[in-house]
Protein backbone atom coordinates (compact mmCIF):
# COMPACT_ATOMS: atom_id res chain seq x y z
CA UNK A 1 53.50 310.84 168.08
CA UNK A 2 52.93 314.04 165.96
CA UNK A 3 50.65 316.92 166.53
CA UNK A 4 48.60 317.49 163.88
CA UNK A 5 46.08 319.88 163.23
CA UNK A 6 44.04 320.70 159.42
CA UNK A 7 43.31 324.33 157.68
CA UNK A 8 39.99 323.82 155.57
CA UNK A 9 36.56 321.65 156.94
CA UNK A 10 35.40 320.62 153.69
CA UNK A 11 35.08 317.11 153.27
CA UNK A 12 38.87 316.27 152.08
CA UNK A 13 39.94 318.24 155.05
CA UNK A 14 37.29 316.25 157.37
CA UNK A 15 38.97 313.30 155.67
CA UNK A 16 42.36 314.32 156.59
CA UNK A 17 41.43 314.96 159.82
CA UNK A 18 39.50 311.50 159.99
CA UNK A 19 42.46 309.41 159.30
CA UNK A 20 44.97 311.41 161.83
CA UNK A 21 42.65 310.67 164.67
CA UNK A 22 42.32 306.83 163.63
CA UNK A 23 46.48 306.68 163.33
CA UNK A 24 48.66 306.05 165.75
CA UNK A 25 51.17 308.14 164.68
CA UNK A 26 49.66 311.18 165.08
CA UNK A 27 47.55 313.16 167.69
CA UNK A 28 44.75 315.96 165.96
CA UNK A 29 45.16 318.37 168.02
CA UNK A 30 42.84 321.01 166.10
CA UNK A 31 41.08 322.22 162.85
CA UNK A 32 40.59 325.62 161.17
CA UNK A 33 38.05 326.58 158.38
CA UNK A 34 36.90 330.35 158.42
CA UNK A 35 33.30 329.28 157.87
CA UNK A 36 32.73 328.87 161.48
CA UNK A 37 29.90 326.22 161.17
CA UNK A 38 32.27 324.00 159.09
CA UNK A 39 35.17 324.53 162.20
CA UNK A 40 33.13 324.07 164.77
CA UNK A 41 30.80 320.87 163.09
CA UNK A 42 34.13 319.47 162.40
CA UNK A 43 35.52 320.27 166.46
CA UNK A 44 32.43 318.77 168.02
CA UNK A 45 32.16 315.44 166.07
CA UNK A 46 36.44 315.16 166.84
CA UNK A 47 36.81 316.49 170.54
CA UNK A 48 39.34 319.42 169.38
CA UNK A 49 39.39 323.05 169.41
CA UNK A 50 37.73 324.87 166.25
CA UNK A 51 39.95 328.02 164.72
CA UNK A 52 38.64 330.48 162.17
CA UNK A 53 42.63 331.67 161.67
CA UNK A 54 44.81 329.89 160.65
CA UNK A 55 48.01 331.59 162.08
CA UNK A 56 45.95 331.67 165.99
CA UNK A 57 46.09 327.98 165.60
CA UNK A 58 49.48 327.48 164.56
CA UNK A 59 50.32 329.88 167.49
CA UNK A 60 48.29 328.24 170.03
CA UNK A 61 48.70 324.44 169.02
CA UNK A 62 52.52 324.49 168.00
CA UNK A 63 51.98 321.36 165.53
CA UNK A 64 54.53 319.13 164.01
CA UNK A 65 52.25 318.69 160.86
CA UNK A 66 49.50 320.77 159.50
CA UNK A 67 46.97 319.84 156.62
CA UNK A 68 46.21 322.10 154.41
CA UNK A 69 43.02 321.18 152.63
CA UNK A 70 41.27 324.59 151.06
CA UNK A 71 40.53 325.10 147.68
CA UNK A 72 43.17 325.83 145.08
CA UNK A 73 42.43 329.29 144.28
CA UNK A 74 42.37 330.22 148.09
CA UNK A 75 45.57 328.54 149.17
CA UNK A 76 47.50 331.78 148.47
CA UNK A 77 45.38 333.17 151.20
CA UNK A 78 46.37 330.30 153.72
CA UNK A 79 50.18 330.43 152.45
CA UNK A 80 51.93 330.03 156.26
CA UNK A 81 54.62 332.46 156.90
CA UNK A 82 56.68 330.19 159.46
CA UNK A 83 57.07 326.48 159.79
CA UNK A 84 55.12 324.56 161.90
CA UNK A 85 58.07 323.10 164.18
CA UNK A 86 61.89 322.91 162.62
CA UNK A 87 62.39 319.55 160.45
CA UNK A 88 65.38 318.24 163.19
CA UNK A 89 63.00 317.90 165.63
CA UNK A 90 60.65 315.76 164.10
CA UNK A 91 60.57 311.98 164.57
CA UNK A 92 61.77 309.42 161.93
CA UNK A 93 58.99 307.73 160.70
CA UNK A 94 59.96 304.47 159.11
């Protein structure tokens, strides 16, 4: 099962986050929006910890997978300087 957390509360990232907790395959293990009502609406409603920074999560949570659901002019702003968890450790998914 993958770890999987989501960067941006707005509603395609609260649909992202949505279908991870109804799959199987994956375990939400947090969200991260830096308007804190968004985060923290979004944490309560999916029993996981709210962010407000992006890299603190990443830290904290160590996910195999992260969504990354903010606008398109702000996703410079959320570029990730280190990868989640190295591909070769990743399950095959078939």
């Amino acid at each position: 099962m993958l770890k999987v957390c989501v960067i941006g509360m707005g509603p395609i990232g609260n649909r992202h986050a949505d279908m991870y907790q109804c799959s199987p395959l994956a375990k939400l293990v947090g969200v991260c929006d830096i308007i804190k009502t968004r985060a923290d609406a979004a944490a309560a409603r999916l029993g996981v910890p709210a962010y407000y920074d992006a890299q603190e999560m990443l830290a904290a949570l160590h996910p195999d997978l992260c969504s990354i659901t903010t606008p398109a002019k702000k996703m410079a702003a959320t570029t990730l300087y280190r990868p989640c968890r190295p591909r070769s450790r990743l399950p095959r998914v078939v």
